[in-house]
C-alpha atoms as a PDB file:
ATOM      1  CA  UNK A   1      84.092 105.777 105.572  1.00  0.00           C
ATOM      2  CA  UNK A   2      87.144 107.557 103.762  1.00  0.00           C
ATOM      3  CA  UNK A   3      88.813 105.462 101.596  1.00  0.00           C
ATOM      4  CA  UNK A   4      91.852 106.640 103.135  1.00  0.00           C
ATOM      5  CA  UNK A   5      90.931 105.525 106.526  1.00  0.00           C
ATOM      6  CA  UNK A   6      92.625 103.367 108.467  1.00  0.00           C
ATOM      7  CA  UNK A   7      93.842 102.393 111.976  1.00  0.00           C
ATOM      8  CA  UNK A   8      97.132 101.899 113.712  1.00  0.00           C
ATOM      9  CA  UNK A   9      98.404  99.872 116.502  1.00  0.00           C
ATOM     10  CA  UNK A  10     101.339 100.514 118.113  1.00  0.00           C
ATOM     11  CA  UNK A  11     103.002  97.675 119.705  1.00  0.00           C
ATOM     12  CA  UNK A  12     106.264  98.568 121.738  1.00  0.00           C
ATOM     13  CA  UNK A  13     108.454  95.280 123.423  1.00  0.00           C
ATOM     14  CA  UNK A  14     110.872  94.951 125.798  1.00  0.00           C
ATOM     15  CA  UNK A  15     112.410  92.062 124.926  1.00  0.00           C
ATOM     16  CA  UNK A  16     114.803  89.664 127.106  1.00  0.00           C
ATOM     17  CA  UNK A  17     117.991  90.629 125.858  1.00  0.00           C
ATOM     18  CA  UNK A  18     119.333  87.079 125.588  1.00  0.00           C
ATOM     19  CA  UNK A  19     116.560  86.435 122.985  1.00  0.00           C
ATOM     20  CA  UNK A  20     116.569  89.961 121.265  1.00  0.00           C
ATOM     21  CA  UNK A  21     118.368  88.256 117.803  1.00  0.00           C
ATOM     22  CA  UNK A  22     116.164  85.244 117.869  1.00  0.00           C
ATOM     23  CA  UNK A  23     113.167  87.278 118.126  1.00  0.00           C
ATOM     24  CA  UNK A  24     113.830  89.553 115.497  1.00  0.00           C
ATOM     25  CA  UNK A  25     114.976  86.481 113.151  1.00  0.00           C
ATOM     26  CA  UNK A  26     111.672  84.800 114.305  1.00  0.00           C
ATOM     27  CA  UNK A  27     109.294  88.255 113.468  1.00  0.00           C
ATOM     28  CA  UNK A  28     111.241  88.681 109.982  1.00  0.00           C
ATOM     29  CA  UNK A  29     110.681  84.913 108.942  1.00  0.00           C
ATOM     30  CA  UNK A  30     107.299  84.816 110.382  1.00  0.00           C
ATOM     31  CA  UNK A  31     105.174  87.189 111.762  1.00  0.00           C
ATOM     32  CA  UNK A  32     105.356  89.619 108.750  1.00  0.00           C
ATOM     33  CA  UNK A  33     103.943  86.702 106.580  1.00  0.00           C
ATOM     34  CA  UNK A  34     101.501  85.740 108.971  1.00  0.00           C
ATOM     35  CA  UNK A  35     100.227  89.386 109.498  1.00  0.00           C
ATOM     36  CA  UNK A  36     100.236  90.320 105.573  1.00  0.00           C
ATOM     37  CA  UNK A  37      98.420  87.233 105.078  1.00  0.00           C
ATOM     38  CA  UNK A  38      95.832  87.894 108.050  1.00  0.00           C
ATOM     39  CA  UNK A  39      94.895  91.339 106.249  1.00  0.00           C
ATOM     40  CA  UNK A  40      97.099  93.885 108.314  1.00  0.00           C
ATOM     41  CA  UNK A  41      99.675  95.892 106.669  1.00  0.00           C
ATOM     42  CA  UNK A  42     102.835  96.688 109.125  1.00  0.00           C
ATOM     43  CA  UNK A  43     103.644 100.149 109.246  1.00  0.00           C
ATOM     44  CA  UNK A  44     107.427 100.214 110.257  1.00  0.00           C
ATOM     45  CA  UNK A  45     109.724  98.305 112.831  1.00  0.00           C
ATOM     46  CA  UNK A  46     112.582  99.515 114.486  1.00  0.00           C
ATOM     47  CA  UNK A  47     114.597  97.209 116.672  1.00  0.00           C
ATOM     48  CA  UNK A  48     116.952  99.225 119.598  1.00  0.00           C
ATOM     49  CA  UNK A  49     120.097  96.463 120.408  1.00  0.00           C
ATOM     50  CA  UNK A  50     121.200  99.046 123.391  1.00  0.00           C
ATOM     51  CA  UNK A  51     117.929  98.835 125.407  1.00  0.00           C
ATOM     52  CA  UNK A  52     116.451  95.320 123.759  1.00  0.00           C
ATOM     53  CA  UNK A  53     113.324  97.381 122.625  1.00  0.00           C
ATOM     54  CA  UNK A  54     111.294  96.332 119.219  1.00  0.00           C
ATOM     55  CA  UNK A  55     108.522  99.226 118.084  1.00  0.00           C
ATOM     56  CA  UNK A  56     106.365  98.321 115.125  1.00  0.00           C
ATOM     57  CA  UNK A  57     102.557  99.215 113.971  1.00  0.00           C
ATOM     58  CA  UNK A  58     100.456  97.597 111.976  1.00  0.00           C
ATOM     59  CA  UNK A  59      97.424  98.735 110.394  1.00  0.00           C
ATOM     60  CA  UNK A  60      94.090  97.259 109.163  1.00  0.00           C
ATOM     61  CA  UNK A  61      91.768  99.734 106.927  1.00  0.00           C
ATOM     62  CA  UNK A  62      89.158 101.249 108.124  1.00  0.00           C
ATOM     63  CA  UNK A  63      88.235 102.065 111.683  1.00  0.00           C
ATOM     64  CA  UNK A  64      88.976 100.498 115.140  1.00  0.00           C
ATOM     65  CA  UNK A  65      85.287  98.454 114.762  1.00  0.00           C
ATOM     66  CA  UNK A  66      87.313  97.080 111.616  1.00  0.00           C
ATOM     67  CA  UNK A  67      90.703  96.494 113.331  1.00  0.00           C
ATOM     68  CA  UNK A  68      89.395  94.159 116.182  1.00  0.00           C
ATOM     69  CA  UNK A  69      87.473  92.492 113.999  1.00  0.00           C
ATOM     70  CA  UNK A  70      90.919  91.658 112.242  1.00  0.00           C
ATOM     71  CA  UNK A  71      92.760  91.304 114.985  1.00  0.00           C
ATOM     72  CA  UNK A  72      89.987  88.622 116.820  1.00  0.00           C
ATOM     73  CA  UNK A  73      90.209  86.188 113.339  1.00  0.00           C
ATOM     74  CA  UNK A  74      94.074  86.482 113.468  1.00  0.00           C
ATOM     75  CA  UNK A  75      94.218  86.090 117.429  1.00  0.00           C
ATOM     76  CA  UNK A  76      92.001  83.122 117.153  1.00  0.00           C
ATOM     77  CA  UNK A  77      93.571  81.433 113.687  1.00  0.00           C
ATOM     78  CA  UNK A  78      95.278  78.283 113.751  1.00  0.00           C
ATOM     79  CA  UNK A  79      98.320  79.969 111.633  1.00  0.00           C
ATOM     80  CA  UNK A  80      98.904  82.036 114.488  1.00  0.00           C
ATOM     81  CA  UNK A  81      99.360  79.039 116.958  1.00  0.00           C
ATOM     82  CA  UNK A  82     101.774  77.353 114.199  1.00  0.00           C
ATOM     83  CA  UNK A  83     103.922  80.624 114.505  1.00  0.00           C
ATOM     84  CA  UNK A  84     104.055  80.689 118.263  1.00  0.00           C
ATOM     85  CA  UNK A  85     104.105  77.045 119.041  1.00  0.00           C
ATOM     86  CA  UNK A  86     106.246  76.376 121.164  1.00  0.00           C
ATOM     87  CA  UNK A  87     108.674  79.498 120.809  1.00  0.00           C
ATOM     88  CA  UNK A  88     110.201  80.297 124.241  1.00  0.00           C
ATOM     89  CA  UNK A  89     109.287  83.310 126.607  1.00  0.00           C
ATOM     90  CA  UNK A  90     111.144  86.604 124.584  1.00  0.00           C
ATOM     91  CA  UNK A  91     109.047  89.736 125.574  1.00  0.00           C
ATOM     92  CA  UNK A  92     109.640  91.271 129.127  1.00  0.00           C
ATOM     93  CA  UNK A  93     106.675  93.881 128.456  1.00  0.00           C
ATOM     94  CA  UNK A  94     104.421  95.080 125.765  1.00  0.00           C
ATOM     95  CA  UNK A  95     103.008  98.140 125.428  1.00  0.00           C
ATOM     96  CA  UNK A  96     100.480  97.689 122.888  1.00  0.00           C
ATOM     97  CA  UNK A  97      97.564 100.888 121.798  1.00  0.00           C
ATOM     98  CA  UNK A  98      95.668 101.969 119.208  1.00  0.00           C
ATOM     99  CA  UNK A  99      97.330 105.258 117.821  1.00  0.00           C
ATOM    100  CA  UNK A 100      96.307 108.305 115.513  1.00  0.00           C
ATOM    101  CA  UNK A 101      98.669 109.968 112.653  1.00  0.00           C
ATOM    102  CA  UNK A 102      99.502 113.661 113.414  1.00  0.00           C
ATOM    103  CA  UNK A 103     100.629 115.282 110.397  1.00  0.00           C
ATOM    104  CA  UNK A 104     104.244 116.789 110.649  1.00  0.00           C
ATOM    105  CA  UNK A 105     104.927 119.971 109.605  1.00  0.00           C
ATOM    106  CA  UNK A 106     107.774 120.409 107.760  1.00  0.00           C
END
C-alpha cells in the first residue's frame, strides 16, 4: 500500500431546518472529537443555512478494507452512544459514499 493512500467518505445531510444550529453546535463540540479520537481524520465541512444541507468527509488511511474496519469499531464503541444519547431526530436524509480524489487542473 502507498503511504499516501487513503479513503474518503462523503457524507451529505439534509438536516431539519429547526435543528440545523443545534446540529452544527452538537458536530463542532462532539463529533470532531469523537471521530479524531476513533482514528478518522475529517476532510472539510461545509454547512448551507439556505437549504439546511451539512457536507463533510472523513478519511481513514489506507484502503476501503481499512475504512470499514474503522468505521465498524467506531459504529459499535460505547463513545459513540455517549455522543448520540439521547440527541433528538436532526437529519431528514443522508447521503453517505465512499469517494475518490480527482486531481484539478489548474
Amino acid at each position: 500500500m502507498d503511504s499516501m493512500t487513503k479513503t474518503i467518505q462523503l457524507r451529505r445531510y439534509e438536516l431539519e431546518p429547526s435543528e440545523y444550529d443545534a446540529f452544527l453546535e452538537w458536530w463542532q463540540s462532539s463529533l470532531v472529537a469523537l471521530r479524531a479520537r476513533s482514528g478518522f481524520a475529517i476532510e472539510f465541512a461545509y454547512a448551507d443555512r439556505e437549504r439546511s444541507e451539512f457536507v463533510w468527509a472523513v478519511s481513514v488511511p489506507g484502503d476501503a478494507e481499512d475504512f470499514a474496519r474503522v468505521e465498524a469499531e467506531y459504529l459499535a464503541s460505547d463513545a459513540r452512544r455517549e455522543v448520540f444519547d439521547g440527541l433528538p431526530q436532526r437529519i431528514r436524509v443522508s447521503h453517505i459514499a465512499l469517494v475518490e480524489a480527482l486531481p484539478v487542473a489548474s
